[in-house]
C-alpha atoms as a PDB file:
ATOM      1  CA  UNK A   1     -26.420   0.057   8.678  1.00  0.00           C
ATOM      2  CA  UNK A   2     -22.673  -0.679   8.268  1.00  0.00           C
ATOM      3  CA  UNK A   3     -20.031  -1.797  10.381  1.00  0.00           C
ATOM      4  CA  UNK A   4     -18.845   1.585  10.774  1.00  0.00           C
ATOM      5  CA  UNK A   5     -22.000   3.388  10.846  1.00  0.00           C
ATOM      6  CA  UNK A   6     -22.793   0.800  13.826  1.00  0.00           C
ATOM      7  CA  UNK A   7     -19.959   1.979  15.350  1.00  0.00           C
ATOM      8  CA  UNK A   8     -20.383   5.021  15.325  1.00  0.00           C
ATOM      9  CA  UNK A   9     -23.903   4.993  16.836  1.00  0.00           C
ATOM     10  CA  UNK A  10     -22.411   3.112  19.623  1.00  0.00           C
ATOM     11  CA  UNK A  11     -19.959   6.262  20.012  1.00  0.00           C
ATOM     12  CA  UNK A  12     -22.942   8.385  20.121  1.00  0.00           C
ATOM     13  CA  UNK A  13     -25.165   6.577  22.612  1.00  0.00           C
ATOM     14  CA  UNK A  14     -21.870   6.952  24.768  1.00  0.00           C
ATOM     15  CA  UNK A  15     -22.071  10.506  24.341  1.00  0.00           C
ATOM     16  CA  UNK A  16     -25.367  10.674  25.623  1.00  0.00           C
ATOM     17  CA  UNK A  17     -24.069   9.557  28.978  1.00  0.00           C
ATOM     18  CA  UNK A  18     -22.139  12.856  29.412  1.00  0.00           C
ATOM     19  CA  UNK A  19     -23.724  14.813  32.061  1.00  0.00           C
ATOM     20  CA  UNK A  20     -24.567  18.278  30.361  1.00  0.00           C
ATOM     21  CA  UNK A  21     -25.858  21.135  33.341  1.00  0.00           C
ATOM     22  CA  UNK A  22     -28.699  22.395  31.225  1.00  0.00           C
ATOM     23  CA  UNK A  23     -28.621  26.091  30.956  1.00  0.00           C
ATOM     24  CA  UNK A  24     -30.621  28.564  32.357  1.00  0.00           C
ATOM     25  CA  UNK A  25     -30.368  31.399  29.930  1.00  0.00           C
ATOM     26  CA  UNK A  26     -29.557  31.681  25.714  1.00  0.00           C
ATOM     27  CA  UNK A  27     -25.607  30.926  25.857  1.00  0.00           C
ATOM     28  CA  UNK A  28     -22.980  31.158  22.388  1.00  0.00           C
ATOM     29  CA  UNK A  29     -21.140  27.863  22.261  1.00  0.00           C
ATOM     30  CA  UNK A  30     -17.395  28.920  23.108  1.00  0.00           C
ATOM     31  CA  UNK A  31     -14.388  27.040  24.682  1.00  0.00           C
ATOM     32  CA  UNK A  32     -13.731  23.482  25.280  1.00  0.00           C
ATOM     33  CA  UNK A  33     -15.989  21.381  23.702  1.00  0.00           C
ATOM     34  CA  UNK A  34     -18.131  19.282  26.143  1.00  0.00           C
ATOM     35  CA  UNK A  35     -17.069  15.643  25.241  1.00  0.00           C
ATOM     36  CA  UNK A  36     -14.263  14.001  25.922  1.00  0.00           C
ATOM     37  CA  UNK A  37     -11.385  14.925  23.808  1.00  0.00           C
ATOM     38  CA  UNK A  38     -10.967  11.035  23.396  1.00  0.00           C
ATOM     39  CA  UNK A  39     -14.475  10.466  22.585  1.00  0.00           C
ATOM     40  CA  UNK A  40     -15.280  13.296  20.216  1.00  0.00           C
ATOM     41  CA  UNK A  41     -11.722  12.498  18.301  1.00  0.00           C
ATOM     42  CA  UNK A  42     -13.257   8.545  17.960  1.00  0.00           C
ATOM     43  CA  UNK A  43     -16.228  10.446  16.420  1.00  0.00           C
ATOM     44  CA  UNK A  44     -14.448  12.178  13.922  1.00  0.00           C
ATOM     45  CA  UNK A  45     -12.603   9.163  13.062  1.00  0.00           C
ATOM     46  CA  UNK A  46     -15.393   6.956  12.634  1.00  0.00           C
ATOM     47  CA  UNK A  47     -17.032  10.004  10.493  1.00  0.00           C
ATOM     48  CA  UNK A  48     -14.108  10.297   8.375  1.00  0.00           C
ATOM     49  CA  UNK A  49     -13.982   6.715   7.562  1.00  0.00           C
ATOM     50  CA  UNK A  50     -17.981   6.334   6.364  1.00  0.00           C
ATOM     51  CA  UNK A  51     -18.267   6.588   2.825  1.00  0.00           C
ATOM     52  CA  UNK A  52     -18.243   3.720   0.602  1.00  0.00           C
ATOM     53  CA  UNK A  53     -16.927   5.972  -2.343  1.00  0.00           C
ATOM     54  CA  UNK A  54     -13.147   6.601  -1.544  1.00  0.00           C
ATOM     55  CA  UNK A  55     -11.626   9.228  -3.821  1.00  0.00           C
ATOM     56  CA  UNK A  56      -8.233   8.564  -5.811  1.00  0.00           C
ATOM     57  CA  UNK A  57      -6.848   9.822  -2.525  1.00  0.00           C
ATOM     58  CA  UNK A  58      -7.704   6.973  -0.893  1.00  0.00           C
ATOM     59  CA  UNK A  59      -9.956   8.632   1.739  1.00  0.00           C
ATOM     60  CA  UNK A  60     -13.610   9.618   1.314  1.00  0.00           C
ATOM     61  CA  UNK A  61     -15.018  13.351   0.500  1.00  0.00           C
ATOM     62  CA  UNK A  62     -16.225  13.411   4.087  1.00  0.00           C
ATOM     63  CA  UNK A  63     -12.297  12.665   5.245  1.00  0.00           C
ATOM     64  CA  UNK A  64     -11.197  15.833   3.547  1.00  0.00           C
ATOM     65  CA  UNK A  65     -14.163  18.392   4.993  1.00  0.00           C
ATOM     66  CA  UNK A  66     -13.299  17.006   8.145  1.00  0.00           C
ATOM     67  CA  UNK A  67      -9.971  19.158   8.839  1.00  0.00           C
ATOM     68  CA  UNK A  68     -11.430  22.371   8.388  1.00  0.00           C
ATOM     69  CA  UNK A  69     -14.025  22.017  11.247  1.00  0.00           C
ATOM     70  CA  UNK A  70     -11.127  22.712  13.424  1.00  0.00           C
ATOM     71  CA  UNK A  71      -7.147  22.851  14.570  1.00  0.00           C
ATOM     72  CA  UNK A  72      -8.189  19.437  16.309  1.00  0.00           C
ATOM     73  CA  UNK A  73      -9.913  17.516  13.923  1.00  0.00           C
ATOM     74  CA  UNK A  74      -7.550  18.454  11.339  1.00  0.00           C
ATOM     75  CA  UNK A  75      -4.355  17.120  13.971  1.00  0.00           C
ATOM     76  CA  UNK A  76      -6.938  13.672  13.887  1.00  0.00           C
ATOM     77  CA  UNK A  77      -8.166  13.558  10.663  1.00  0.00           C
ATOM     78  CA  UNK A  78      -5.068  14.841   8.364  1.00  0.00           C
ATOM     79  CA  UNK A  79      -2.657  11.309   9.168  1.00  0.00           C
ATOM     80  CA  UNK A  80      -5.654   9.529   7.857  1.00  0.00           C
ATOM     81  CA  UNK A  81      -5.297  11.606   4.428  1.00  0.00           C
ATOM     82  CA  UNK A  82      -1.724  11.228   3.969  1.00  0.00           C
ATOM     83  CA  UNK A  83      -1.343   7.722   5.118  1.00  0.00           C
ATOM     84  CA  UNK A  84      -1.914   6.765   1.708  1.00  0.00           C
ATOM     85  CA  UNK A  85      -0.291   8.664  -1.365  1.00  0.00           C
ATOM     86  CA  UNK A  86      -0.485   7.327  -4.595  1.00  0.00           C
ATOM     87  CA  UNK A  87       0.691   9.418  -8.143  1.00  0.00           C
ATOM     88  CA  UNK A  88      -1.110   9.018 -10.919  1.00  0.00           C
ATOM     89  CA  UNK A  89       0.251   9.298 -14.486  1.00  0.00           C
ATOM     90  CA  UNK A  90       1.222  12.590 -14.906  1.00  0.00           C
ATOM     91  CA  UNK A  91      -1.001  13.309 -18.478  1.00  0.00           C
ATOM     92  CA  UNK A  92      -3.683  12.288 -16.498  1.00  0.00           C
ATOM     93  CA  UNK A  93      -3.413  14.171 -13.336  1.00  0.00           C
ATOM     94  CA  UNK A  94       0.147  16.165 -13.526  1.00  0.00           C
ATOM     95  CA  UNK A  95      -1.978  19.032 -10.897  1.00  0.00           C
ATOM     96  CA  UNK A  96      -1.939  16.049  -8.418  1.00  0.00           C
ATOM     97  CA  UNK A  97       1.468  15.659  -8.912  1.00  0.00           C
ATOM     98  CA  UNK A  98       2.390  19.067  -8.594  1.00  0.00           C
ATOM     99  CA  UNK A  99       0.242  20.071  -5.882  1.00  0.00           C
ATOM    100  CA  UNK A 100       1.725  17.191  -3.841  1.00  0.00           C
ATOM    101  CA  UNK A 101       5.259  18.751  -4.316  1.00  0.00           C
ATOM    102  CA  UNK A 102       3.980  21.797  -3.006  1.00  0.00           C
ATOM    103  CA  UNK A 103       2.750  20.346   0.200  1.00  0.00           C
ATOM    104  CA  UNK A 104       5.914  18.978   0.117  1.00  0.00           C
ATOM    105  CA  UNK A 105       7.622  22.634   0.386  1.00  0.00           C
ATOM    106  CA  UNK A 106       4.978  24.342   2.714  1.00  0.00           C
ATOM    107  CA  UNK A 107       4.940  21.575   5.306  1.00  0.00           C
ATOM    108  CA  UNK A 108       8.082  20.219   8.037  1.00  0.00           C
ATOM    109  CA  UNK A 109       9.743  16.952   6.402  1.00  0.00           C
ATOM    110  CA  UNK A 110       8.372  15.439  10.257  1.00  0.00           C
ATOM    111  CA  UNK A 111       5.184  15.704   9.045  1.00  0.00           C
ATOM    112  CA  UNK A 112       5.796  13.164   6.111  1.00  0.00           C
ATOM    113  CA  UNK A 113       7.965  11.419   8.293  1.00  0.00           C
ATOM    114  CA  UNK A 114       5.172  10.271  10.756  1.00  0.00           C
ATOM    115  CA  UNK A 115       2.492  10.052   8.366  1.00  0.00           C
ATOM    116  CA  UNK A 116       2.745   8.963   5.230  1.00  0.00           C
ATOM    117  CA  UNK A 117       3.235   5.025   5.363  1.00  0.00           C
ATOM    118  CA  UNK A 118       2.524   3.645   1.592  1.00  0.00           C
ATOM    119  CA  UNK A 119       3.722   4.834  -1.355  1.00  0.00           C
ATOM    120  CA  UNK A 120       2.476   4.125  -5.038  1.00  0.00           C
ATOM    121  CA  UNK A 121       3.728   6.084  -8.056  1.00  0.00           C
ATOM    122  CA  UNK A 122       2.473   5.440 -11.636  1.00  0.00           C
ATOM    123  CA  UNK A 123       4.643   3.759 -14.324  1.00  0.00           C
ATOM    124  CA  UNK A 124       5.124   7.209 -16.152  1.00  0.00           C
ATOM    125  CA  UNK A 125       6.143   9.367 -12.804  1.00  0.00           C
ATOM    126  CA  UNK A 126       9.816  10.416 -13.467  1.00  0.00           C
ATOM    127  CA  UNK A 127      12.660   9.162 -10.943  1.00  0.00           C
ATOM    128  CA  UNK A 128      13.463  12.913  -9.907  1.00  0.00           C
ATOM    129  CA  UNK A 129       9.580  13.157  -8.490  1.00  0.00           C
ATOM    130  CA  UNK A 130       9.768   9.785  -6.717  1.00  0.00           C
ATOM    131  CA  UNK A 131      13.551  10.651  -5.421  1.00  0.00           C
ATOM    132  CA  UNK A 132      11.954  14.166  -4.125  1.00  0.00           C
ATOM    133  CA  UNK A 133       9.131  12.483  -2.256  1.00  0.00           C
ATOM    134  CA  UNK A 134      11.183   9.595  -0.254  1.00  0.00           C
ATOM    135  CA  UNK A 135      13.926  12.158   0.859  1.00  0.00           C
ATOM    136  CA  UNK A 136      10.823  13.507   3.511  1.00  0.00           C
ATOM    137  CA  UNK A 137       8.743  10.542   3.332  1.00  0.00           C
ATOM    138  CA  UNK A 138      11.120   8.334   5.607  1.00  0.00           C
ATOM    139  CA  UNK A 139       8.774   6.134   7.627  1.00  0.00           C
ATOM    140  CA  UNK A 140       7.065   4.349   4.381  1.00  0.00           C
ATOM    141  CA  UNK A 141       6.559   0.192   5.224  1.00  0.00           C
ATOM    142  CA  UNK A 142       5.458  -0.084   1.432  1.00  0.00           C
ATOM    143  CA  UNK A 143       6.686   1.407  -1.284  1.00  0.00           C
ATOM    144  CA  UNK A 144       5.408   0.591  -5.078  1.00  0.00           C
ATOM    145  CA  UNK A 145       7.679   2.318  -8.338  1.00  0.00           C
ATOM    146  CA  UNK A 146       8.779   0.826 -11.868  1.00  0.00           C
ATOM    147  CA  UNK A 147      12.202   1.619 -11.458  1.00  0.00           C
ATOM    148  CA  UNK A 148      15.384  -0.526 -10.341  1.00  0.00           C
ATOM    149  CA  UNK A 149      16.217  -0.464  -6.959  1.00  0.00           C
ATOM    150  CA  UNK A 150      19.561   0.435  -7.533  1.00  0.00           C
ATOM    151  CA  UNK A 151      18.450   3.672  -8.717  1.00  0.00           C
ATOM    152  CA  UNK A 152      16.839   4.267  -5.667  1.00  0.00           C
ATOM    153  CA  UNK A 153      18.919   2.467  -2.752  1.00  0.00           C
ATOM    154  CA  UNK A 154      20.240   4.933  -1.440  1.00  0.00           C
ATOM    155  CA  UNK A 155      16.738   6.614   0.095  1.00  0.00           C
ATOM    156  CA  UNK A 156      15.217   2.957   0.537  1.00  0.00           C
ATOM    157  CA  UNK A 157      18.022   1.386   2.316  1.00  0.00           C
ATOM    158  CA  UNK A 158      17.169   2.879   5.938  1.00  0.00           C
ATOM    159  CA  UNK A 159      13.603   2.439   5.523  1.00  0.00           C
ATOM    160  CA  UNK A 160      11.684   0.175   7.389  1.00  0.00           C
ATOM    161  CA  UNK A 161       9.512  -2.005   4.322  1.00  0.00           C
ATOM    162  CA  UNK A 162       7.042  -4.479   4.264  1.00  0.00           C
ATOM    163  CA  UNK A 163       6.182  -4.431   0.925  1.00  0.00           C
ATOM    164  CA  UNK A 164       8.185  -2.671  -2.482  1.00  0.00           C
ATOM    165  CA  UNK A 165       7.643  -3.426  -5.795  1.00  0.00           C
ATOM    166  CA  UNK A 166      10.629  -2.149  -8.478  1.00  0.00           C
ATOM    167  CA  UNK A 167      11.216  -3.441 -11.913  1.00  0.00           C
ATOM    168  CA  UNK A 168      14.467  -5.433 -10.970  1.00  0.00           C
ATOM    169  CA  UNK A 169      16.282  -6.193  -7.692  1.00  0.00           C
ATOM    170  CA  UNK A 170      19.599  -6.494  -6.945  1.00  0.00           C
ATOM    171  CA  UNK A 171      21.182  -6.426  -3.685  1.00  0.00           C
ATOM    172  CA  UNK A 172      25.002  -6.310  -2.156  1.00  0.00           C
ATOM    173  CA  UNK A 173      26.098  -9.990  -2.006  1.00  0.00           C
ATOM    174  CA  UNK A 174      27.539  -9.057   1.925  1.00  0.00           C
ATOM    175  CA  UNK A 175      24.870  -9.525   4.597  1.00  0.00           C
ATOM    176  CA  UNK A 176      27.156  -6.866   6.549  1.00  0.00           C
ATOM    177  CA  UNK A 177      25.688  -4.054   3.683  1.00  0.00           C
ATOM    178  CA  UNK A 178      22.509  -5.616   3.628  1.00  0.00           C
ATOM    179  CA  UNK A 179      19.838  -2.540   3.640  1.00  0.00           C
ATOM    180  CA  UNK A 180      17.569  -2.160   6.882  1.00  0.00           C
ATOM    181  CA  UNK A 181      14.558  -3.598   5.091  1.00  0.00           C
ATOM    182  CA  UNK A 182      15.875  -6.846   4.560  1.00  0.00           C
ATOM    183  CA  UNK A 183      14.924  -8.330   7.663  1.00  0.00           C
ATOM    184  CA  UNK A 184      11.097  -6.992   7.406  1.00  0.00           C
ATOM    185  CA  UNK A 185      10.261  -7.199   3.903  1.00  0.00           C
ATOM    186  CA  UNK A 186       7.551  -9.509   3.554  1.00  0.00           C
ATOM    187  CA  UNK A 187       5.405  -9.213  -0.084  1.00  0.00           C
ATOM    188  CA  UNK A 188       7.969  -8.565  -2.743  1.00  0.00           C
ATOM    189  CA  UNK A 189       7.127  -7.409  -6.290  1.00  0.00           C
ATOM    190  CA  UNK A 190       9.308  -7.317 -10.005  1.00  0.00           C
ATOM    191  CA  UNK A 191       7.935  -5.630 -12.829  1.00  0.00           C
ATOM    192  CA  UNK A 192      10.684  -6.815 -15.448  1.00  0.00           C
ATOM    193  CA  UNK A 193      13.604  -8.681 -14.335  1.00  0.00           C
ATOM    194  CA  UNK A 194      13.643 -11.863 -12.319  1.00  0.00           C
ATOM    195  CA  UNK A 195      16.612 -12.667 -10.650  1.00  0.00           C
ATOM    196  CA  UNK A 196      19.511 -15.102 -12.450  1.00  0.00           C
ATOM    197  CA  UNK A 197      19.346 -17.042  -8.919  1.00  0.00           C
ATOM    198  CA  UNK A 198      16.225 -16.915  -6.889  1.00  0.00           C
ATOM    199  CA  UNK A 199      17.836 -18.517  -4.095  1.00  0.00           C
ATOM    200  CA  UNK A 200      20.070 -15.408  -3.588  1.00  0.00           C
ATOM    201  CA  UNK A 201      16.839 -13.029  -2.740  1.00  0.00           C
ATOM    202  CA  UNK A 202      15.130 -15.629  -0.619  1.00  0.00           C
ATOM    203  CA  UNK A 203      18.478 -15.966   1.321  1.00  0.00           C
ATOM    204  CA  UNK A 204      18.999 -12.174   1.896  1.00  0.00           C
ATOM    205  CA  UNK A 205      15.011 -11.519   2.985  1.00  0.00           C
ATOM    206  CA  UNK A 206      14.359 -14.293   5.589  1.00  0.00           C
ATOM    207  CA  UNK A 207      10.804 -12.897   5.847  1.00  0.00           C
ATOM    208  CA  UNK A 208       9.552 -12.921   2.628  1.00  0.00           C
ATOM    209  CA  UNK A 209       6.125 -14.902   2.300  1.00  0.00           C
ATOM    210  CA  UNK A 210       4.735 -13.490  -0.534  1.00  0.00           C
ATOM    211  CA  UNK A 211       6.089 -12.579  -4.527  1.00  0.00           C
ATOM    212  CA  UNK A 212       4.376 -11.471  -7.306  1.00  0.00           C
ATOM    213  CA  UNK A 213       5.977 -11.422 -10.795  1.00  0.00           C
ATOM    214  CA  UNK A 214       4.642  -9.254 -13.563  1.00  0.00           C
ATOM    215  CA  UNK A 215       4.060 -11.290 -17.230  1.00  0.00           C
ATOM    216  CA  UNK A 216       6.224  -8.860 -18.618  1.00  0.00           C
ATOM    217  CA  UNK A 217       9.284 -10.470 -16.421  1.00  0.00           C
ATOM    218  CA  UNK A 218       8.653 -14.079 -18.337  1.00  0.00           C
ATOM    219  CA  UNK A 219       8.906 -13.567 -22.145  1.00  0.00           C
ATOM    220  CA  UNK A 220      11.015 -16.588 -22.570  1.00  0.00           C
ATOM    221  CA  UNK A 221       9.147 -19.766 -23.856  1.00  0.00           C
ATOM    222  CA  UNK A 222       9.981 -21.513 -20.333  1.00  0.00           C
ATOM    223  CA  UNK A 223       7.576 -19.728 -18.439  1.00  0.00           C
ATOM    224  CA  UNK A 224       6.813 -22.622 -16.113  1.00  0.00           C
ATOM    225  CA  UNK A 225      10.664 -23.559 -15.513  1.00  0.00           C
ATOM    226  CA  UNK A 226      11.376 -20.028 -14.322  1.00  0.00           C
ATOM    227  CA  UNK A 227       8.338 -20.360 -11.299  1.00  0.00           C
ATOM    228  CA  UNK A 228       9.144 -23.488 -10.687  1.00  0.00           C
ATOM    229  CA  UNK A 229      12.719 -22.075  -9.784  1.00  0.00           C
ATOM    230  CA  UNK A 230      11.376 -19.412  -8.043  1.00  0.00           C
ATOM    231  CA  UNK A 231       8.877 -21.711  -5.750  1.00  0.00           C
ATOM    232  CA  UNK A 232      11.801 -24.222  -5.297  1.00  0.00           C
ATOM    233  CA  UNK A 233      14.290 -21.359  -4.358  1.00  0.00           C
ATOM    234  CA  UNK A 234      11.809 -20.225  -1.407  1.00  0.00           C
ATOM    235  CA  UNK A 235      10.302 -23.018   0.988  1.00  0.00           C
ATOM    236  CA  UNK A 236       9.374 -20.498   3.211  1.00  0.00           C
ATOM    237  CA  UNK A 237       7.246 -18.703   0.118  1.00  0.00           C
ATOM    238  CA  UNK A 238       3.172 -18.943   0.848  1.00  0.00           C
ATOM    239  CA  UNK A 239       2.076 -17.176  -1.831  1.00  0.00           C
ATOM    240  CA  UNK A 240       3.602 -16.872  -5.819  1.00  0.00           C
ATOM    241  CA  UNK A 241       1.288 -14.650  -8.284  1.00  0.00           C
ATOM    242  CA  UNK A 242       1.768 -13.793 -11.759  1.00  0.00           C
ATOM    243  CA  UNK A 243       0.404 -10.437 -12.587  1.00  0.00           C
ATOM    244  CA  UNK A 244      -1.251 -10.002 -16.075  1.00  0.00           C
ATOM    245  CA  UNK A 245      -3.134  -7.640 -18.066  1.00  0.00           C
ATOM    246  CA  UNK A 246      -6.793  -8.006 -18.969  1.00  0.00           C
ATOM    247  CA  UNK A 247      -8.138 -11.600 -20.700  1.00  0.00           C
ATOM    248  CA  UNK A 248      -5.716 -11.847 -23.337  1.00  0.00           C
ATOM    249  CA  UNK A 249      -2.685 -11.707 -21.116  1.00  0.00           C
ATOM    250  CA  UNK A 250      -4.293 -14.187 -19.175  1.00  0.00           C
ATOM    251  CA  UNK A 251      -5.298 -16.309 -21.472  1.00  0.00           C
ATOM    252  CA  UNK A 252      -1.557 -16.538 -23.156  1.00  0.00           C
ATOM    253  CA  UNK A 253      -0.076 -17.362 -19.616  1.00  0.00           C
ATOM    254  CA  UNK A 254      -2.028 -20.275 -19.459  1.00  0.00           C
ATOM    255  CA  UNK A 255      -1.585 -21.863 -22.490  1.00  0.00           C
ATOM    256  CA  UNK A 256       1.891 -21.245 -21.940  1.00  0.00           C
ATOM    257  CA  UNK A 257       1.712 -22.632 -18.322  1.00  0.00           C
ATOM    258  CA  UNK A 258      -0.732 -25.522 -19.569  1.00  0.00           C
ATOM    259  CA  UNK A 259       2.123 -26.426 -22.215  1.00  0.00           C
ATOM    260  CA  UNK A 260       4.811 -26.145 -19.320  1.00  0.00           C
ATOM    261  CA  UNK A 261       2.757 -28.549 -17.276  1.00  0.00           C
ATOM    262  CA  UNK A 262       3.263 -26.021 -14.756  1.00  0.00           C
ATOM    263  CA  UNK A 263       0.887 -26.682 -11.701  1.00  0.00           C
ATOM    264  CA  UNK A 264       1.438 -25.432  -7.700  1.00  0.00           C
ATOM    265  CA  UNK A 265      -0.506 -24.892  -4.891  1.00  0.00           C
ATOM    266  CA  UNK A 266       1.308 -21.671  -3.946  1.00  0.00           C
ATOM    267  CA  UNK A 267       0.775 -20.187  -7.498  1.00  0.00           C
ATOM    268  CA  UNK A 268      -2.087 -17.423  -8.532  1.00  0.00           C
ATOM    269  CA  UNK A 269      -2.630 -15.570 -11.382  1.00  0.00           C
ATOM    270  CA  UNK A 270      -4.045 -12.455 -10.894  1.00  0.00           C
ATOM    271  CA  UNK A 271      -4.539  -9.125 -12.502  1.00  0.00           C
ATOM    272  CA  UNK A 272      -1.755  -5.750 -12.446  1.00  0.00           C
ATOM    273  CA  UNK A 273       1.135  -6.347 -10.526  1.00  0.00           C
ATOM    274  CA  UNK A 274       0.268  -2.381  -9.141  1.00  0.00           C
ATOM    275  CA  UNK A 275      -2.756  -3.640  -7.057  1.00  0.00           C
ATOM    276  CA  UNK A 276      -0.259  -5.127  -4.600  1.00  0.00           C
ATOM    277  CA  UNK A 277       0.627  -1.870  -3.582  1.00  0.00           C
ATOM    278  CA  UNK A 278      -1.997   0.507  -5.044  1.00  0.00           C
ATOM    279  CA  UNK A 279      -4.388  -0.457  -2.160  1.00  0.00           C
ATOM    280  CA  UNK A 280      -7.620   1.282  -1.880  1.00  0.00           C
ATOM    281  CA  UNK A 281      -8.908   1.245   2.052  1.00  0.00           C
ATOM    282  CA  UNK A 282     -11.976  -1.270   2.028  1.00  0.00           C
ATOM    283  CA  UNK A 283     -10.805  -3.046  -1.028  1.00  0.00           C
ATOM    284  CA  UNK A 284      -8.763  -6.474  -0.868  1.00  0.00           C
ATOM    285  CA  UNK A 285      -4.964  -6.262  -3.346  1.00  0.00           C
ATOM    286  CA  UNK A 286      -3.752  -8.629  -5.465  1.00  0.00           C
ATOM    287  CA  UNK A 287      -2.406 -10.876  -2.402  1.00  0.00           C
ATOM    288  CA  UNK A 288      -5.840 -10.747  -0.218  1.00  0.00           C
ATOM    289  CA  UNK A 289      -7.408 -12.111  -3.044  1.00  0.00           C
ATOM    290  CA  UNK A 290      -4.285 -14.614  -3.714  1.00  0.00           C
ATOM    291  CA  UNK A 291      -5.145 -15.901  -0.402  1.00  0.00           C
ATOM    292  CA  UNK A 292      -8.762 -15.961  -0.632  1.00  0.00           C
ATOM    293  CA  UNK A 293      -8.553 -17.998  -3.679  1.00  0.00           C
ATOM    294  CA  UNK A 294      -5.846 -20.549  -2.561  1.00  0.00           C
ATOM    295  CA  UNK A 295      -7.707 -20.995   0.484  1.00  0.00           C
ATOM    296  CA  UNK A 296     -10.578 -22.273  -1.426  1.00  0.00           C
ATOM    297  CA  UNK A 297      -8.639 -24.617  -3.066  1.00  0.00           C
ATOM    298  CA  UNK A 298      -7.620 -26.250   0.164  1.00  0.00           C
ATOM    299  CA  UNK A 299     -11.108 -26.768   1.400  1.00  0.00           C
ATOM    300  CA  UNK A 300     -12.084 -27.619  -2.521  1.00  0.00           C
END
């Protein structure tokens, strides 16, 4: 038995405790239902969140049954569903895509508003999709796209991020225009572009502990020089990963970091720079396992 399964036993015994009248003739079950609202919603909950398989939708097969017992369990169980939204490629699963537009249409912008809280689109979903989505989507903390900020700055500025991942970065050079986020943005991510002075982005996001930089951001033959900047720019940074692709990727950024004589105890390499923010519930991202692995250097 599970943590969660053990958990929701627990929730059952409880339930037992409920004093029931028993009846003294046949009766249909009609009405209120005869736990707790606040105990049976913990039930569904728990129920939603059993399976160990967890569907591209982040939430298990059970999660999505759940809703249609009733008005109820759907109020519980449907932020659970759309707490999570990621977009695959759209060759691979354009119906996803689409059919996620048209929930977009059929449902109050509120909804999206209070629910959906991370964001992950694919490398090959078009800018018009992701602008679509984060015009109703306005309470995201982390937000994961390929594009330049700029081309999205107006819809991100107001939000309130933790974590966003674009391919390049730039921000006004006036704290006084300085977008909301600045202030909570803690994991940062670039895909292609590093910035010509590090110290500039540390200086605008005072709470920024952890940055990963894709391989594809470090073609130069100074590989080592460029982190080193980027570590020396932020004394306040815990965590620095480069994000490769497969063994061969990693193998290259080695040598090249090997030849650099590039060695820190805030560095990681780890695998796609998308796992920061393409976070399956139950599984650690690219920075959990960061932090797992410099922590085991410490004690090492």
């Amino acid at each position: 038995m599970n943590e969660t399964q053990a958990k929701l036993w627990q929730v059952l015994q409880r339930s037992y405790r409920v004093p029931v009248a028993p009846p003294t003739v046949p009766e249909e079950i009609s009405g209120d239902p005869i736990l707790p609202p606040e105990l049976e919603r913990e039930i569904f909950e728990l129920a939603a969140a059993i399976p160990n398989y967890w569907t591209e939708q982040h939430v298990g097969d059970m999660a999505l049954i759940l809703p249609q017992v009733c008005r109820r369990a759907q109020s519980w169980i449907e932020p659970l569903i759309y707490e999570r939204i990621s977009l695959p490629p759209f060759n691979d699963r354009g119906d996803r895509i689409l059919l996620f537009l048209r929930t977009i249409d059929s449902r109050p912008a509120s909804f999206f508003a209070a629910n959906v809280k991370y964001l992950y689109f694919d490398q090959t979903v078009q800018l018009p999709v992701i602008q679509r989505v984060l015009r109703v989507c306005t309470g995201v903390v982390s937000l994961g796209c390929y594009y330049p900020y700029s081309s999205l700055a107006p819809l991100l500025a107001p939000l309130p991020l933790e974590r966003l991942l674009v391919s390049k970065l730039d921000l006004p050079s006036t704290p006084t225009h300085a977008p909301v986020w600045t202030a909570s943005l803690t994991h940062l991510g670039l895909w292609r572009v590093l910035p010509p002075d590090p110290s500039v982005i540390f200086g605008a996001l005072p709470a920024l502990t952890h940055l990963a930089v894709d391989f594809n951001a470090l073609r130069d033959s100074t590989m080592g020089t460029a982190l080193a900047r980027l570590l020396a720019a932020g004394p306040h940074l815990r965590c620095l990963v480069l994000a490769t692709t497969g063994r061969v990727g990693r193998r290259v950024a080695s040598r090249r970091l090997h030849g650099d004589r590039f060695s820190d105890p805030r560095f990681y390499m780890g695998d796609s720079i998308g796992t920061g923010w393409f976070k399956v519930r139950g599984v650690e991202d690219l920075f959990a396992d960061a932090e797992g692995y410099l922590k085991r250097q410490v004690k090492s």
